[in-house]
PDB file of N, CA and C in Angstrom:
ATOM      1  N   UNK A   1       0.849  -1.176   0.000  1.00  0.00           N
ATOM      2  CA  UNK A   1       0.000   0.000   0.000  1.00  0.00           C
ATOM      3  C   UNK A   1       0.887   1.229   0.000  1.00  0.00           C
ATOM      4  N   UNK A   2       0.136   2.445  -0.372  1.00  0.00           N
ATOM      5  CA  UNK A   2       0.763   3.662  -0.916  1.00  0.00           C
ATOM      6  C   UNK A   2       0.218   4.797  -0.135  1.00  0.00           C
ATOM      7  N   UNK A   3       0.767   6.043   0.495  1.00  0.00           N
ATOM      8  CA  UNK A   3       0.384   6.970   1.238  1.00  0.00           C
ATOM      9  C   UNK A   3      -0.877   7.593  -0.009  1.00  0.00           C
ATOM     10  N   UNK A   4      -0.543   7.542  -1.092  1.00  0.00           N
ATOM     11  CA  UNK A   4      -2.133   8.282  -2.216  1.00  0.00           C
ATOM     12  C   UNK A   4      -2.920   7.124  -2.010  1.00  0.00           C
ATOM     13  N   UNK A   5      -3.050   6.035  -2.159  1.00  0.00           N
ATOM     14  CA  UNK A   5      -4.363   5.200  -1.893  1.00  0.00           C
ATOM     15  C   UNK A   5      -4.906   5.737  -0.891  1.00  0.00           C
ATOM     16  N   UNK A   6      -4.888   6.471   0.233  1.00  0.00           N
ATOM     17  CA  UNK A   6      -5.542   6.670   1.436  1.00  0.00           C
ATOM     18  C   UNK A   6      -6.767   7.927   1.013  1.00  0.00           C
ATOM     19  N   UNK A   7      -5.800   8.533  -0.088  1.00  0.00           N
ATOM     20  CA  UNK A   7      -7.020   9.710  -0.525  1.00  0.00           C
ATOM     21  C   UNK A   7      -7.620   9.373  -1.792  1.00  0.00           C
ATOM     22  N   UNK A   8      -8.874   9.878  -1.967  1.00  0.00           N
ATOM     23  CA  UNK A   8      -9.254  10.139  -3.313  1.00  0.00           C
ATOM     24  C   UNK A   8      -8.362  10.685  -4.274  1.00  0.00           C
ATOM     25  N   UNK A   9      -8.641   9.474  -5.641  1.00  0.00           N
ATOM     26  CA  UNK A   9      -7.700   9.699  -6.950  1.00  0.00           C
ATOM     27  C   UNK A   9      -8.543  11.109  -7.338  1.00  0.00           C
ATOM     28  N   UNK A  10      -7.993  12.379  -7.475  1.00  0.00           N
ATOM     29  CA  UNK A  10      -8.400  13.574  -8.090  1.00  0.00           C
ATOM     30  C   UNK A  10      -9.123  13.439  -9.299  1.00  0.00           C
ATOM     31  N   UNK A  11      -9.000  12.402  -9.883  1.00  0.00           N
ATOM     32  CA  UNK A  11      -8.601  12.642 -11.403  1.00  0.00           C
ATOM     33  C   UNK A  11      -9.901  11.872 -12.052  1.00  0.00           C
ATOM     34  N   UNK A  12     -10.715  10.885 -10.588  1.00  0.00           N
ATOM     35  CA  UNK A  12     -12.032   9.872 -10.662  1.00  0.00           C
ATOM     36  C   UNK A  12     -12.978  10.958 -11.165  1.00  0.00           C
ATOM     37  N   UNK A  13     -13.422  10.917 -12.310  1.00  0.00           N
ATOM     38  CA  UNK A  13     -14.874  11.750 -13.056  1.00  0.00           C
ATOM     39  C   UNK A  13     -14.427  12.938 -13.265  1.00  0.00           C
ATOM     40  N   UNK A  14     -13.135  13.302 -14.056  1.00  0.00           N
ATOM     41  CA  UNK A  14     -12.771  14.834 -13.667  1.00  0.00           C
ATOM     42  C   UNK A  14     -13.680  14.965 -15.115  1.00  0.00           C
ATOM     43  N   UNK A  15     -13.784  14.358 -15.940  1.00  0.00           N
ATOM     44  CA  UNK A  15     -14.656  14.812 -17.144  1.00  0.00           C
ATOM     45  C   UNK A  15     -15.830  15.119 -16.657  1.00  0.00           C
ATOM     46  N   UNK A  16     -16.765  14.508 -15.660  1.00  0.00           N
ATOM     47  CA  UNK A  16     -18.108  14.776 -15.161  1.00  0.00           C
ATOM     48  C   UNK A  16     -17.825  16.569 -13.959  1.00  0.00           C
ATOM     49  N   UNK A  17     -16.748  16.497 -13.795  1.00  0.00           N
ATOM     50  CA  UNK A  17     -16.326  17.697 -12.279  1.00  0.00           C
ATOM     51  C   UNK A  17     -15.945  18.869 -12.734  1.00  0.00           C
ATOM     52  N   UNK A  18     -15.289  18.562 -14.228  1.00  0.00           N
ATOM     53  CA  UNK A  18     -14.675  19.749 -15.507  1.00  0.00           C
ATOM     54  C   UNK A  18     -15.534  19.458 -16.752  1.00  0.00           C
ATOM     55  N   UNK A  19     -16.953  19.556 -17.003  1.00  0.00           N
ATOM     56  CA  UNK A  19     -17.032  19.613 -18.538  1.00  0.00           C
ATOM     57  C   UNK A  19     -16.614  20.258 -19.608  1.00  0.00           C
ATOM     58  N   UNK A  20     -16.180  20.048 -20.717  1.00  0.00           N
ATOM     59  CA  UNK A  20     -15.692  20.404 -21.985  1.00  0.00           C
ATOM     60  C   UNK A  20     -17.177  22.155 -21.887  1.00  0.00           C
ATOM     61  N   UNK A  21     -16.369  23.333 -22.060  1.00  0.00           N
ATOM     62  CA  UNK A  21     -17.059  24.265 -21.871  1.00  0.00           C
ATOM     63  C   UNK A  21     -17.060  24.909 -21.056  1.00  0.00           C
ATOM     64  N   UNK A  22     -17.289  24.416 -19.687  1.00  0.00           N
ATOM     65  CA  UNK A  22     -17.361  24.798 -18.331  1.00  0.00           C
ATOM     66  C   UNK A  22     -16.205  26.016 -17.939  1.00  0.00           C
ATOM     67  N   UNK A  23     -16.781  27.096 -17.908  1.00  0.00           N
ATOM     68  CA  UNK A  23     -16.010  27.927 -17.134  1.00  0.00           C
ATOM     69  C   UNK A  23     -15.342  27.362 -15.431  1.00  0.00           C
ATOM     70  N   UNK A  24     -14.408  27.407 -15.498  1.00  0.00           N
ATOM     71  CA  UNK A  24     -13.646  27.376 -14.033  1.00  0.00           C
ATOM     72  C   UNK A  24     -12.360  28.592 -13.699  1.00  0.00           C
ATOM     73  N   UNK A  25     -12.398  28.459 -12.386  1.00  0.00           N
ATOM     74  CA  UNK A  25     -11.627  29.606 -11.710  1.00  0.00           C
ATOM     75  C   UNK A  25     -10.092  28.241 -10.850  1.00  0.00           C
ATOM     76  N   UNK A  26      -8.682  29.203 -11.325  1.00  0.00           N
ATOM     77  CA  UNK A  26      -8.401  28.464 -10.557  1.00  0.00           C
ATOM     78  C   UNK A  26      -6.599  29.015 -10.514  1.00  0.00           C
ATOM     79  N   UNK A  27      -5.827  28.648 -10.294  1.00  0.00           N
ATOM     80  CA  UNK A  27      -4.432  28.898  -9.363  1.00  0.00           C
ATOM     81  C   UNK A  27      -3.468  29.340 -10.513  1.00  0.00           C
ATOM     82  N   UNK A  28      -2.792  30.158 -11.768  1.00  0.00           N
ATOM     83  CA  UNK A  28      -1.730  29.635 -12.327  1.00  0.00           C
ATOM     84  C   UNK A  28      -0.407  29.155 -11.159  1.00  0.00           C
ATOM     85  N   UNK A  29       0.178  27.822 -11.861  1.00  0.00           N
ATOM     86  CA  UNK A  29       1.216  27.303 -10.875  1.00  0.00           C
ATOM     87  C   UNK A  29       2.718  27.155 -11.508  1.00  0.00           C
ATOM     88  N   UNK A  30       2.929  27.422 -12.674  1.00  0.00           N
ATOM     89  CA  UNK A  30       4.087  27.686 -13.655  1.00  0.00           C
ATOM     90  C   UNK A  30       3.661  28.438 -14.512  1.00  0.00           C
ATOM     91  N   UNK A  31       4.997  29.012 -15.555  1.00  0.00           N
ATOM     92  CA  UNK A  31       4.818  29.167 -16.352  1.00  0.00           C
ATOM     93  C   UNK A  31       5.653  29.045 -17.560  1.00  0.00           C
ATOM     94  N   UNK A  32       5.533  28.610 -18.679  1.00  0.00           N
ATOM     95  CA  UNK A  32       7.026  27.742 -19.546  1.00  0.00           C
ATOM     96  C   UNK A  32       6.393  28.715 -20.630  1.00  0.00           C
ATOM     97  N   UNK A  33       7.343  28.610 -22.007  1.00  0.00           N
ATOM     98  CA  UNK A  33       7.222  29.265 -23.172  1.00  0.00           C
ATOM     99  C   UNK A  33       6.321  29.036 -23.820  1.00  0.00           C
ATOM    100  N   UNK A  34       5.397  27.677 -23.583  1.00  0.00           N
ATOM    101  CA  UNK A  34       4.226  27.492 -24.133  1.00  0.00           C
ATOM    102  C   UNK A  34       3.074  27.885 -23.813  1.00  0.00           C
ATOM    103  N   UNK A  35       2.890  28.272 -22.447  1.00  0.00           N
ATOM    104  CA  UNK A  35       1.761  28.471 -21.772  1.00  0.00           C
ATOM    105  C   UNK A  35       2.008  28.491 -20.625  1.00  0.00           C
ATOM    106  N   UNK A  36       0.934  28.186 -19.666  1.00  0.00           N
ATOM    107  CA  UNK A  36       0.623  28.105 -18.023  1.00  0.00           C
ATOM    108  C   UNK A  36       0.021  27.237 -17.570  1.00  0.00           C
ATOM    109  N   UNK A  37       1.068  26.509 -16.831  1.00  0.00           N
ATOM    110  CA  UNK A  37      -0.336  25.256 -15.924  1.00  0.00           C
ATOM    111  C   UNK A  37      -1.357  26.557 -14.524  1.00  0.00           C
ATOM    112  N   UNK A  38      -2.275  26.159 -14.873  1.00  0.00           N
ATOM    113  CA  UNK A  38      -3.142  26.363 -14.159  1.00  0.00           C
ATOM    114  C   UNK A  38      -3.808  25.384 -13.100  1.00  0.00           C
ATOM    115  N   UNK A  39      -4.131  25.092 -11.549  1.00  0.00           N
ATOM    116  CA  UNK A  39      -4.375  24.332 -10.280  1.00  0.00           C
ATOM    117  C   UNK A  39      -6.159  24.460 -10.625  1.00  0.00           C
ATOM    118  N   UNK A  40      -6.780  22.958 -10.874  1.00  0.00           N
ATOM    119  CA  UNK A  40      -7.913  23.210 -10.403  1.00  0.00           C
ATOM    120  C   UNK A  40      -8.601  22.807  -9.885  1.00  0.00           C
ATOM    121  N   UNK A  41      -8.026  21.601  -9.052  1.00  0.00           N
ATOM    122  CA  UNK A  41      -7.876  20.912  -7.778  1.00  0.00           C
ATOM    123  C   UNK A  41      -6.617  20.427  -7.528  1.00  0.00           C
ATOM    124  N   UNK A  42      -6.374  20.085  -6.147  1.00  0.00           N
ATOM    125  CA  UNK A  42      -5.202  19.579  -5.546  1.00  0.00           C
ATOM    126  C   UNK A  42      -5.175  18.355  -6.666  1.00  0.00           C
ATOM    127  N   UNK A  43      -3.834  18.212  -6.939  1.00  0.00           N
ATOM    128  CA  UNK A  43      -3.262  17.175  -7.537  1.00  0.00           C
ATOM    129  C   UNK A  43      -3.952  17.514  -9.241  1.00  0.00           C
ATOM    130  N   UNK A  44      -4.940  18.339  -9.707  1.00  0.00           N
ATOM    131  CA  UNK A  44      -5.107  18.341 -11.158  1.00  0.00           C
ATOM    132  C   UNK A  44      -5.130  20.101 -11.617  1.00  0.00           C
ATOM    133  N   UNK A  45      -4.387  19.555 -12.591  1.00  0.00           N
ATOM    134  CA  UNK A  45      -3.931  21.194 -13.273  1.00  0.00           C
ATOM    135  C   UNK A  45      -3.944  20.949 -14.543  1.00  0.00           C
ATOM    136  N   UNK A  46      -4.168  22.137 -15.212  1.00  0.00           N
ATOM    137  CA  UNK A  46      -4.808  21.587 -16.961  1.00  0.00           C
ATOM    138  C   UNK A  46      -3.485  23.690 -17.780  1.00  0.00           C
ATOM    139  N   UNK A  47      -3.627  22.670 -18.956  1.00  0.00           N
ATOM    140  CA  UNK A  47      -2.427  23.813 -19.404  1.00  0.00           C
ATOM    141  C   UNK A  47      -3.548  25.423 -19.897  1.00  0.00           C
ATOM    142  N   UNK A  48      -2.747  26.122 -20.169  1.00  0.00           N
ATOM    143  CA  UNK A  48      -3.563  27.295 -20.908  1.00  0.00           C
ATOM    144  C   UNK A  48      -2.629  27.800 -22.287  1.00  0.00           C
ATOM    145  N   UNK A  49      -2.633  26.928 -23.474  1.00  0.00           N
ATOM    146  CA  UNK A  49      -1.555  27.521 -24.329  1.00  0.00           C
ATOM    147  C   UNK A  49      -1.441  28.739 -24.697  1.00  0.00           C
ATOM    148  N   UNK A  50      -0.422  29.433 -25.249  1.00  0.00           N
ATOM    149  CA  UNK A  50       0.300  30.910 -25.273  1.00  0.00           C
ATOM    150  C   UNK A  50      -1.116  31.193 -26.159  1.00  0.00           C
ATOM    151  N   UNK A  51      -1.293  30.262 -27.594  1.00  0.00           N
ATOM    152  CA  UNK A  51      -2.174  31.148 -28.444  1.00  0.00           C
ATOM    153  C   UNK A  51      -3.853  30.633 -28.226  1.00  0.00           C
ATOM    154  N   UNK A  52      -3.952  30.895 -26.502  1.00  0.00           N
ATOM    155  CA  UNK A  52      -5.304  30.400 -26.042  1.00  0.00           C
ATOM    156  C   UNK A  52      -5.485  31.861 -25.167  1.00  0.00           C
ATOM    157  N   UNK A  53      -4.756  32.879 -24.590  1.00  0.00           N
ATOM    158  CA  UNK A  53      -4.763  34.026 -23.884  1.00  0.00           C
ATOM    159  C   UNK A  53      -4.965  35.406 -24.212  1.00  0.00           C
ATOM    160  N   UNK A  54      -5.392  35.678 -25.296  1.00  0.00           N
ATOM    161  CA  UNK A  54      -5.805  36.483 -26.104  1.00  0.00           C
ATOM    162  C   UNK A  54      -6.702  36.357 -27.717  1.00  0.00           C
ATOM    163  N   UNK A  55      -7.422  37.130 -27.522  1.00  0.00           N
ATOM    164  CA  UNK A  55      -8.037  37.478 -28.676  1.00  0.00           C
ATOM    165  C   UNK A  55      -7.666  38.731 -29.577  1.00  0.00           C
ATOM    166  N   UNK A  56      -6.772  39.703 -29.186  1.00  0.00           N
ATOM    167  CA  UNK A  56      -6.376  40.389 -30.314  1.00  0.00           C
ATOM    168  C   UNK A  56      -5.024  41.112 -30.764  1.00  0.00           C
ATOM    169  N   UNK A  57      -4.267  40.019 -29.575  1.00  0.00           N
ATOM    170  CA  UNK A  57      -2.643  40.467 -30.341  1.00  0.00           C
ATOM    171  C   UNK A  57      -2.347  38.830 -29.938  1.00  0.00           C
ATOM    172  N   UNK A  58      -0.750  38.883 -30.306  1.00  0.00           N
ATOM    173  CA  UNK A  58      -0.342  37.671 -30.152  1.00  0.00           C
ATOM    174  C   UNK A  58       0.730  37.844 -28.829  1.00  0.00           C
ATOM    175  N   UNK A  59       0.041  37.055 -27.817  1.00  0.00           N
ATOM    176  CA  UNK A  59       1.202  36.774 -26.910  1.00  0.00           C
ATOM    177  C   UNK A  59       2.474  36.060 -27.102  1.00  0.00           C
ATOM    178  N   UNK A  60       3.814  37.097 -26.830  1.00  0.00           N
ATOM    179  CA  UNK A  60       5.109  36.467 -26.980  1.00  0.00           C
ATOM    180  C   UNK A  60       5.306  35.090 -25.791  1.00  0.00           C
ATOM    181  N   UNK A  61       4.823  35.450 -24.430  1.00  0.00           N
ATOM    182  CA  UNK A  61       5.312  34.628 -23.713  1.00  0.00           C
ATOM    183  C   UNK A  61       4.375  35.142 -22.490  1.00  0.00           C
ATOM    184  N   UNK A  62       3.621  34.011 -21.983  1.00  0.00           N
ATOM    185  CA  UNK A  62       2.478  33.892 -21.104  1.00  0.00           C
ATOM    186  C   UNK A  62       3.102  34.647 -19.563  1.00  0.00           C
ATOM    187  N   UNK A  63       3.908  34.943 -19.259  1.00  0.00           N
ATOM    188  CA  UNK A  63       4.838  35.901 -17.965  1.00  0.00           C
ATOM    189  C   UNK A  63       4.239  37.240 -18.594  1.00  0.00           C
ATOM    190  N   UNK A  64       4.283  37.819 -19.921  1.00  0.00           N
ATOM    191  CA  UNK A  64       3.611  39.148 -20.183  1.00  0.00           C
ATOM    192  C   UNK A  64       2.644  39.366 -19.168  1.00  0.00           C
ATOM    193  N   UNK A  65       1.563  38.481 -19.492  1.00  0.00           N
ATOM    194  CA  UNK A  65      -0.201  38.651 -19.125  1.00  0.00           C
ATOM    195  C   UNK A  65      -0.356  37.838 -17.603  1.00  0.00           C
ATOM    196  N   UNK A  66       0.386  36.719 -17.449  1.00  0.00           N
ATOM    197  CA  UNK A  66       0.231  36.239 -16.189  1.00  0.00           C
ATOM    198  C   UNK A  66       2.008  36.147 -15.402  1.00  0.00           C
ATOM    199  N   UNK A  67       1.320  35.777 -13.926  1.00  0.00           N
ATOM    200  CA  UNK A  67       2.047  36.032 -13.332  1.00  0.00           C
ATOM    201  C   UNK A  67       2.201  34.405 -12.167  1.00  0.00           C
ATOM    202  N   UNK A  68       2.805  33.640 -11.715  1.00  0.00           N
ATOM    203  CA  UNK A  68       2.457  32.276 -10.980  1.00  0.00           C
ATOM    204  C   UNK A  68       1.927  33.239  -9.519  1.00  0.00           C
ATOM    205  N   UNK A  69       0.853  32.463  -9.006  1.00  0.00           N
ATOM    206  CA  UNK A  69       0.097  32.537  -8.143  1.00  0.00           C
ATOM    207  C   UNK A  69      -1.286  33.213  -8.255  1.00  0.00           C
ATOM    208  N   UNK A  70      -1.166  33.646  -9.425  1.00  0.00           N
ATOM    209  CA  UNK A  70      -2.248  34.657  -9.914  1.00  0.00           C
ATOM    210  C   UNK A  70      -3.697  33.832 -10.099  1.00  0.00           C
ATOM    211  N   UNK A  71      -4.839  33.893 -10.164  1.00  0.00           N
ATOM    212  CA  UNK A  71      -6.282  33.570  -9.974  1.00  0.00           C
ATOM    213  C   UNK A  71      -6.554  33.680 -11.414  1.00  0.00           C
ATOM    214  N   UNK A  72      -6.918  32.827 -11.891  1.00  0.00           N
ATOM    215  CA  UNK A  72      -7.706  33.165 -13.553  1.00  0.00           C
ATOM    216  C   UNK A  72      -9.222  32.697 -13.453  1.00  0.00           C
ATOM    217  N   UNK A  73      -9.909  33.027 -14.615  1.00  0.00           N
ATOM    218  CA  UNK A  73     -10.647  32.284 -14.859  1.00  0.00           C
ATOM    219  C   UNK A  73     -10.658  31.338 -16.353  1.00  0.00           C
ATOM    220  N   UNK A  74     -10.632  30.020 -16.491  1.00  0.00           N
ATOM    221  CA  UNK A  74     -10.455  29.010 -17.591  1.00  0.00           C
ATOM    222  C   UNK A  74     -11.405  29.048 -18.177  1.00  0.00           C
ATOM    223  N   UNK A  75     -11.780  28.175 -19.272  1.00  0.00           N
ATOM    224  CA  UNK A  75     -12.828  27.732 -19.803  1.00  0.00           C
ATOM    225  C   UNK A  75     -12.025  25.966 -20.486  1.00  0.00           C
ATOM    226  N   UNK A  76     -12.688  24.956 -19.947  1.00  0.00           N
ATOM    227  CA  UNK A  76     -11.783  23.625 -20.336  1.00  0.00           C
ATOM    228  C   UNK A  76     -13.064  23.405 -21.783  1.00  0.00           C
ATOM    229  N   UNK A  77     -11.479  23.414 -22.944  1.00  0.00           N
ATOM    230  CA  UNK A  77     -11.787  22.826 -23.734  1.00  0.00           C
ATOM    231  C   UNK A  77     -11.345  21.487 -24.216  1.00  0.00           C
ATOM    232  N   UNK A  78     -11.073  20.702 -23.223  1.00  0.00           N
ATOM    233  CA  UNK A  78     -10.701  19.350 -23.544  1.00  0.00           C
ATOM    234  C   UNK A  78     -10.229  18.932 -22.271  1.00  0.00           C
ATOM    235  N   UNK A  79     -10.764  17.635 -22.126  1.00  0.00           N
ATOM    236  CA  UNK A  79     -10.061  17.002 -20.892  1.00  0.00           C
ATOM    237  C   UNK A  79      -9.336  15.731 -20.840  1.00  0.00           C
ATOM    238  N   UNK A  80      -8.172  15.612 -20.650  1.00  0.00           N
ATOM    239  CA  UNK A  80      -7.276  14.367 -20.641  1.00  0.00           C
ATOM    240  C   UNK A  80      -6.793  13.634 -19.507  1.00  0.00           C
ATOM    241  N   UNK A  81      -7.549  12.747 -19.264  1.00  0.00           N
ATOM    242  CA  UNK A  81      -7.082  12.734 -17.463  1.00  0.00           C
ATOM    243  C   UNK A  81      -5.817  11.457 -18.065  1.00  0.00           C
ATOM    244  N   UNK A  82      -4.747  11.726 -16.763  1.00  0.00           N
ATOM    245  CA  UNK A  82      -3.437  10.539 -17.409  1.00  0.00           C
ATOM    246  C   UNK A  82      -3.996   9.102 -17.203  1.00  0.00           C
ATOM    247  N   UNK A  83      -2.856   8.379 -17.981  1.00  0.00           N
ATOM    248  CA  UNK A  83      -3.097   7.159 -18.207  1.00  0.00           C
ATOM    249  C   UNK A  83      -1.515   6.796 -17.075  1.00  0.00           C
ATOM    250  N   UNK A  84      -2.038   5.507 -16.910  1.00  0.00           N
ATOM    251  CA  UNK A  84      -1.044   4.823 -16.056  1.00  0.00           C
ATOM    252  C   UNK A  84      -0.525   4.543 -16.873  1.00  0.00           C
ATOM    253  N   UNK A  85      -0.291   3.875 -17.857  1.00  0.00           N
ATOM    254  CA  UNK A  85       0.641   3.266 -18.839  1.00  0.00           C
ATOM    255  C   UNK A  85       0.291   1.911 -18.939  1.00  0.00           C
ATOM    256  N   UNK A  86      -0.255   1.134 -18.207  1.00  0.00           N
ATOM    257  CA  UNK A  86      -0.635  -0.690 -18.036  1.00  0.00           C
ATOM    258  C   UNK A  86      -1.673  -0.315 -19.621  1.00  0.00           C
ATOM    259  N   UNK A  87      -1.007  -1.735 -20.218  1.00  0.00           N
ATOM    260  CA  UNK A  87      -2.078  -1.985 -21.252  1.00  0.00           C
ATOM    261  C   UNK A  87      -3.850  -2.798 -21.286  1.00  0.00           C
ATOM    262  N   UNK A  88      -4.304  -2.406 -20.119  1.00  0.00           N
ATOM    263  CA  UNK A  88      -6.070  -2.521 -19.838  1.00  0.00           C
ATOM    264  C   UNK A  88      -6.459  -1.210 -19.611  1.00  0.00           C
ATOM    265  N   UNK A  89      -5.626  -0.117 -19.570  1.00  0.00           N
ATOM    266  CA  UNK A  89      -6.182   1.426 -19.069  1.00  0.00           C
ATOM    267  C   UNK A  89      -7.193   1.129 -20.644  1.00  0.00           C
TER     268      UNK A  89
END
C-alpha cells in the first residue's frame, strides 16, 4: 500500500467535475514558453496555451499577461485525465 491510496484519486470523473465548456476559476502554478499550468484541484492542473490568452494580439510569452500565483478564470476545452501506462487502461 501507498500513502495516495488513502485519498481520493483527483482525477475519478474529472470529465463529469470539468465539462468540456465549463467555465472554471483556478491557481496559475508555472509558467514555460508554451503556456501556463493552471491548479484546479489539488493534484489536477490543466495547461492554458500561449495562443489560447488572447483574442487580439499575439502573446510572446504567457509571464507578459500572467504572473504564478495569480487567480484566472479558464474555460476547459478538452479534458485528458493521465493514463497509467498498463495496457487494460
Amino acid at each position: 500500500m501507498g500513502l495516495k491510496q488513502t485519498t481520493p484519486d483527483p482525477w475519478e470523473n474529472i470529465a463529469a467535475k470539468f465539462p468540456v465548456g465549463s467555465r472554471v476559476k483556478g491557481k496559475v502554478t508555472s509558467i514555460t514558453d508554451y503556456g501556463s499550468f493552471v491548479q484546479l484541484l489539488e493534484g489536477v492542473e490543466g495547461l492554458v496555451h500561449v495562443s489560447e490568452m488572447a483574442w487580439t494580439k499575439r502573446v510572446r510569452h504567457p509571464s507578459k499577461i500572467l504572473s504564478a500565483g495569480d487567480e484566472v478564470e479558464v474555460m476547459v476545452l478538452d479534458v485528458d485525465p493521465p493514463r497509467s501506462g498498463f495496457p487494460w487502461d
